[in-house]
N, C-alpha and C. Protein backbone atom coordinates (compact mmCIF):
# COMPACT_ATOMS: atom_id res chain seq x y z
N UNK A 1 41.06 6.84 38.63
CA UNK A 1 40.56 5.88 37.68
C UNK A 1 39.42 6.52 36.90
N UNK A 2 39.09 6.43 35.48
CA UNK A 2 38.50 7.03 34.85
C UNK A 2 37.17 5.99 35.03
N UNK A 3 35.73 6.38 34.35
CA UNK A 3 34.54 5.62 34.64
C UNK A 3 35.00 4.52 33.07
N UNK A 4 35.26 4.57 32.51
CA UNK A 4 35.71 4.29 31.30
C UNK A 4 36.30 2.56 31.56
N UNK A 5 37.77 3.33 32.47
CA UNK A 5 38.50 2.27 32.93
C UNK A 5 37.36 0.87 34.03
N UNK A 6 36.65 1.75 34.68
CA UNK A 6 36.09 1.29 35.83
C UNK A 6 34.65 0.44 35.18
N UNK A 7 34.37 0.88 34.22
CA UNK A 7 33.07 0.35 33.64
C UNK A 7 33.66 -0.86 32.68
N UNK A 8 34.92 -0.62 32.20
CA UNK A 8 35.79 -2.23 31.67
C UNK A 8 36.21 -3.38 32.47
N UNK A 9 36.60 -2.62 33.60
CA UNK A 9 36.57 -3.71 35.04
C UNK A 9 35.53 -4.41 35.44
N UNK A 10 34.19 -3.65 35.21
CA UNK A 10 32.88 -4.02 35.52
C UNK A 10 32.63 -5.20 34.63
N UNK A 11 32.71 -5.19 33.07
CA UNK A 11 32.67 -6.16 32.28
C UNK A 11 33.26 -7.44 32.30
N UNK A 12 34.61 -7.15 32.87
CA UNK A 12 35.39 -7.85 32.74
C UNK A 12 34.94 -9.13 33.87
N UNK A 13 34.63 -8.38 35.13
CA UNK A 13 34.11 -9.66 36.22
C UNK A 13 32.97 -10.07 35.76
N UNK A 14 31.87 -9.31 34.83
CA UNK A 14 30.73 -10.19 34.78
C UNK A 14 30.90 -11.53 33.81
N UNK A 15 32.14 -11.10 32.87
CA UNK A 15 32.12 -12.18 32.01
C UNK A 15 32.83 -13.30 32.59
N UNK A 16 33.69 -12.62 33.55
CA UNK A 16 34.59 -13.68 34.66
C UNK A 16 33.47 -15.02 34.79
N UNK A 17 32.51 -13.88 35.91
CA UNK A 17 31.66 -15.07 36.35
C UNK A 17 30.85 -15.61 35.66
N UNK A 18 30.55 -15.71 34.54
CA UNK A 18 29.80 -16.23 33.54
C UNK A 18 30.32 -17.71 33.25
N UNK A 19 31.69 -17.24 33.01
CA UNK A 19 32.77 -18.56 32.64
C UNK A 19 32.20 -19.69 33.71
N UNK A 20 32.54 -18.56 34.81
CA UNK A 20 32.65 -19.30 36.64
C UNK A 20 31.23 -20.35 36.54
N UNK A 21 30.23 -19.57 36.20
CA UNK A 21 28.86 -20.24 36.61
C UNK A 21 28.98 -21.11 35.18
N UNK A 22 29.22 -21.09 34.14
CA UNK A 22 29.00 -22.10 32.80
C UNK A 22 30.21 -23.24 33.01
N UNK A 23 31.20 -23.14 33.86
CA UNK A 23 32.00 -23.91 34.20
C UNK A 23 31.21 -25.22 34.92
N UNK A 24 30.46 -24.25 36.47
CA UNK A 24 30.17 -25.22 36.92
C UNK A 24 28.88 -25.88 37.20
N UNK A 25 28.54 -25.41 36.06
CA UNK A 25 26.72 -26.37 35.65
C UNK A 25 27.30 -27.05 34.68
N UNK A 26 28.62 -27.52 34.31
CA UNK A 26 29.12 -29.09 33.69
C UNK A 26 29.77 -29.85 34.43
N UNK A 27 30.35 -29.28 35.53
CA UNK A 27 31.00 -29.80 36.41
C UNK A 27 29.82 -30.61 37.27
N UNK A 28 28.85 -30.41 37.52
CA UNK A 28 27.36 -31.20 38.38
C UNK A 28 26.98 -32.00 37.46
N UNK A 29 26.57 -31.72 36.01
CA UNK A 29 26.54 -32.59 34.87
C UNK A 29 27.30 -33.77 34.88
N UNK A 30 28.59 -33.52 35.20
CA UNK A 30 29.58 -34.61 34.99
C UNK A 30 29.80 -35.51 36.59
N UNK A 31 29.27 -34.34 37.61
CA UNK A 31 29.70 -35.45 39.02
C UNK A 31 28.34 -36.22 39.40
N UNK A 32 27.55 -36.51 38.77
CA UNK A 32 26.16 -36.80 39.26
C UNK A 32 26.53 -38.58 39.39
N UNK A 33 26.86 -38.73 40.71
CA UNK A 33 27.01 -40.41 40.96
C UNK A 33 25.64 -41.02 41.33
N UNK A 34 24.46 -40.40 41.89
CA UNK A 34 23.47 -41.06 41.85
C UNK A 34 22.99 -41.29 43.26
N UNK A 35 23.78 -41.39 44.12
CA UNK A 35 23.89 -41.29 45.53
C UNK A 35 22.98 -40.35 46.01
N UNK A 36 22.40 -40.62 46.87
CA UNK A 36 21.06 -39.56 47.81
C UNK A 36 22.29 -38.19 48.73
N UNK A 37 23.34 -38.63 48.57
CA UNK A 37 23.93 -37.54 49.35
C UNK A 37 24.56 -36.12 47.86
N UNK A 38 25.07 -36.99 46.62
CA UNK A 38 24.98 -36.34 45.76
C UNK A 38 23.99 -35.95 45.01
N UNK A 39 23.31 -35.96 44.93
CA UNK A 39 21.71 -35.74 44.37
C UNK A 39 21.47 -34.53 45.40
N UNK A 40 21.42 -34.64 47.00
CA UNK A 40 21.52 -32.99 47.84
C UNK A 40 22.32 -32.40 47.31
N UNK A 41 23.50 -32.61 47.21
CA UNK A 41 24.50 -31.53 46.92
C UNK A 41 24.68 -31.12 45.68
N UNK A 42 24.24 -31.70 44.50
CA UNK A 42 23.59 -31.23 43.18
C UNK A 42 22.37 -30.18 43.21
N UNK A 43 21.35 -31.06 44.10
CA UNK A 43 19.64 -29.90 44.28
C UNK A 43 20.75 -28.25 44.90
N UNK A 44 21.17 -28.66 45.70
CA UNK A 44 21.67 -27.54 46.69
C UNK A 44 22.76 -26.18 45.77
N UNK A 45 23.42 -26.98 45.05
CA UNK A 45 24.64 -26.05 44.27
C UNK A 45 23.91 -25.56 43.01
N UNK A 46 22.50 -26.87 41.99
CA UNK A 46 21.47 -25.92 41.65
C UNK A 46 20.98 -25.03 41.48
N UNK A 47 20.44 -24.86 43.09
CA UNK A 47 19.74 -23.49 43.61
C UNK A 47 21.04 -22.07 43.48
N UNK A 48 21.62 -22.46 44.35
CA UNK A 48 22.76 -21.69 44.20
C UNK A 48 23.56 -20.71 42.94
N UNK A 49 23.08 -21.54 41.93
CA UNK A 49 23.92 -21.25 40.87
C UNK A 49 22.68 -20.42 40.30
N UNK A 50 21.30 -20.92 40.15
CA UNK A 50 20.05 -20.01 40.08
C UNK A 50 19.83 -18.65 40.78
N UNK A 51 20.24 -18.39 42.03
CA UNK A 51 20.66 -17.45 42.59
C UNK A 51 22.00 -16.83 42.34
N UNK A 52 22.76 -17.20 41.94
CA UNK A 52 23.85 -16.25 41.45
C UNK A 52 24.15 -15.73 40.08
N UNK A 53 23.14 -16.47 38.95
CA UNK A 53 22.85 -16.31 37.97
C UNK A 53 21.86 -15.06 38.08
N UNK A 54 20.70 -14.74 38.59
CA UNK A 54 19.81 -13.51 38.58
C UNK A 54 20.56 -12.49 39.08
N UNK A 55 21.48 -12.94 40.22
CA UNK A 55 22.31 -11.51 41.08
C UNK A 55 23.16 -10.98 39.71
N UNK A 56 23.80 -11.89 38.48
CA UNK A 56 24.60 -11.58 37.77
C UNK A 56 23.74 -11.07 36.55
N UNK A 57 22.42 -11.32 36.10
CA UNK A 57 21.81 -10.57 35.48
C UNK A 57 21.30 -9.25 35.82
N UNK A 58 20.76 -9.27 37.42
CA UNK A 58 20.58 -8.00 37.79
C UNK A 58 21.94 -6.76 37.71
N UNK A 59 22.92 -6.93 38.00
CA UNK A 59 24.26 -6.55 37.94
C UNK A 59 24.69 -5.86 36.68
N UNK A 60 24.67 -6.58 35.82
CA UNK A 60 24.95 -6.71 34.55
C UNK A 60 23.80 -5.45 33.90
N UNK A 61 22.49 -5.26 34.42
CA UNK A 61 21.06 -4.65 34.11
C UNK A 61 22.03 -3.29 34.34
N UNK A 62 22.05 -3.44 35.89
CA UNK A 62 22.79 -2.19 36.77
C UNK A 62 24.09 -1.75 35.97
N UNK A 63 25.00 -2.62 35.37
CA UNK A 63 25.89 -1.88 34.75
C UNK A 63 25.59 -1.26 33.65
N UNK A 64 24.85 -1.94 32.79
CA UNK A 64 24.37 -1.07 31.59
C UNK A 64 23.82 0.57 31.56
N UNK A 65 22.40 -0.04 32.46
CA UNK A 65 21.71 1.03 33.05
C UNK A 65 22.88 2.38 33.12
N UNK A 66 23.82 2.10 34.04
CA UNK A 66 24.60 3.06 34.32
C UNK A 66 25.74 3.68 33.80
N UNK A 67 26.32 3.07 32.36
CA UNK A 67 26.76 3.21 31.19
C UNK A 67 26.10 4.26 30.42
N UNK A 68 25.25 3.77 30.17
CA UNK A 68 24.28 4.52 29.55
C UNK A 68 23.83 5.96 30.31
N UNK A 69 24.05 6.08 31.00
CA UNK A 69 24.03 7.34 31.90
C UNK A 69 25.01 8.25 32.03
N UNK A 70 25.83 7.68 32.52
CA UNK A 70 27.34 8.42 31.69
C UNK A 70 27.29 8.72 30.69
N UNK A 71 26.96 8.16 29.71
CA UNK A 71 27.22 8.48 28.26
C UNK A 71 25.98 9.64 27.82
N UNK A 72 25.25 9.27 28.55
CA UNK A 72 24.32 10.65 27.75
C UNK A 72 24.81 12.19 28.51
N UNK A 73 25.07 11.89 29.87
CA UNK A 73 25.89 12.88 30.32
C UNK A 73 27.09 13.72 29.98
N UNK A 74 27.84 12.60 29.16
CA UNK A 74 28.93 13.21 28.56
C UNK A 74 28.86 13.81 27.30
N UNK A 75 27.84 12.83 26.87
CA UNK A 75 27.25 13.50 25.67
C UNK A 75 26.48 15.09 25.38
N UNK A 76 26.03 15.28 26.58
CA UNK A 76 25.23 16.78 27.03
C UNK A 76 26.47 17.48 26.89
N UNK A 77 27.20 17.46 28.44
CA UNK A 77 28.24 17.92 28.45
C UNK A 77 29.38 18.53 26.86
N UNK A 78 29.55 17.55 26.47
CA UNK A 78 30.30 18.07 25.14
C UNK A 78 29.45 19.02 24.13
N UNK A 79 27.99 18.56 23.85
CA UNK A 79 27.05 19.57 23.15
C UNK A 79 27.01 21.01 23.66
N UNK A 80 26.91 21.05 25.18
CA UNK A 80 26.74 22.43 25.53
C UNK A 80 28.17 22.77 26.04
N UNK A 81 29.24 22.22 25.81
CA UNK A 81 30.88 22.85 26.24
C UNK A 81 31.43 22.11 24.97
N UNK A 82 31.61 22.59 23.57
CA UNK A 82 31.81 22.32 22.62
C UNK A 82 33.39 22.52 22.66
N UNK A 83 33.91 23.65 22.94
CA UNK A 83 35.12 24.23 22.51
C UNK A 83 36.12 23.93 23.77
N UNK A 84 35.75 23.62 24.63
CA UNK A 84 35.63 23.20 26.17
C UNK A 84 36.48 21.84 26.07
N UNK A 85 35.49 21.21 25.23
CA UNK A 85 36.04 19.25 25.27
C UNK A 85 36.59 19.16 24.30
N UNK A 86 36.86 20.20 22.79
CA UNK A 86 37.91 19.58 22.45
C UNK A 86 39.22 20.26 22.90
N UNK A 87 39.53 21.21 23.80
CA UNK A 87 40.55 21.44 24.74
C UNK A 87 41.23 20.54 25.36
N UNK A 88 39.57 19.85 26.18
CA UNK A 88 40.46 18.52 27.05
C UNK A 88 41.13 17.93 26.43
N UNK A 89 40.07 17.51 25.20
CA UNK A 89 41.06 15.98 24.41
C UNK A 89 41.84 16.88 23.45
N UNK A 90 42.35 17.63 23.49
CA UNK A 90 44.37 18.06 22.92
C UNK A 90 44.77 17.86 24.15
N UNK A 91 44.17 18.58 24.92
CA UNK A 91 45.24 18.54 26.18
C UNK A 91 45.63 16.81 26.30
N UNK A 92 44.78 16.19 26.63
CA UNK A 92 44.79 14.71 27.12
C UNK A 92 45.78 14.20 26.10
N UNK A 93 45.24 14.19 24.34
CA UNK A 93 46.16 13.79 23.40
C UNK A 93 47.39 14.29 23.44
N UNK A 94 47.76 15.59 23.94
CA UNK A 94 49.12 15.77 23.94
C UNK A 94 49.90 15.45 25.30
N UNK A 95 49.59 14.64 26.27
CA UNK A 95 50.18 14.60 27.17
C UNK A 95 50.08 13.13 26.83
N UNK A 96 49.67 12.23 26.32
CA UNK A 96 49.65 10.97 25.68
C UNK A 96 50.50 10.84 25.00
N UNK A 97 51.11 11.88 23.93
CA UNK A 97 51.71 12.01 22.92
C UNK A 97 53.56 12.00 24.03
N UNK A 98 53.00 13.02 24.59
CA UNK A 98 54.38 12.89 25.44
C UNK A 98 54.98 11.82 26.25
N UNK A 99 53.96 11.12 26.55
CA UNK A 99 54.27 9.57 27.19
C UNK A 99 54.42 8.66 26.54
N UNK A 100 54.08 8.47 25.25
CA UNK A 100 54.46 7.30 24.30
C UNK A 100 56.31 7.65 23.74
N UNK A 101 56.64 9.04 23.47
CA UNK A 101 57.71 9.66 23.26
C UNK A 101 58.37 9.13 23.93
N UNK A 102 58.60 9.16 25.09
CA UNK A 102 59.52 9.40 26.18
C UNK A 102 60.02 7.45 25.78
N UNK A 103 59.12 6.68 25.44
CA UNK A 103 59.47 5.39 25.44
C UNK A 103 60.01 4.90 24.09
């Protein structure tokens, strides 16, 4: 798996759970009966969602952070192996080229 592929996967769950958590801070919005036992279990799923909201900002920090790291790396990399990387990418483009063919 390329970091490429793996850093789109990364995106892909944070926005997952974004949905997940904006889903269900309307879903408490909408079940609030008023009841002392729902009113706990509102305070309680609350908290919860406050805590999984920072884990998903911290995460999200961490993926960037580490995007960005790659990329200046690769970026070095190609500056000081100039003739090097565009080798790879023929090589890569022509074995791409051969797999779209074949179909």
């Amino acid at each position: 798996m390329s970091a490429a592929f793996i850093a789109q996967e990364k995106e892909q769950l944070l926005d997952d759970v974004r949905q997940v958590l904006a889903s269900t801070e309307e879903l408490l919005d909408a079940a609030d009966d008023g009841s002392a036992q729902g009113k706990e279990l509102r305070r309680k799923v609350g908290e919860k969602l406050k805590v999984a909201k920072t884990k998903l900002l911290e995460a999200e920090q961490a993926v960037v952070g580490k995007a960005k790291v790659a990329a200046k790396a690769t970026d070095q990399y190609v500056h000081d192996n100039p003739w090097k990387s565009i080798g790879i990418a023929a090589g890569v483009g022509f074995l791409l080229g051969m797999l779209v063919s074949r179909r």
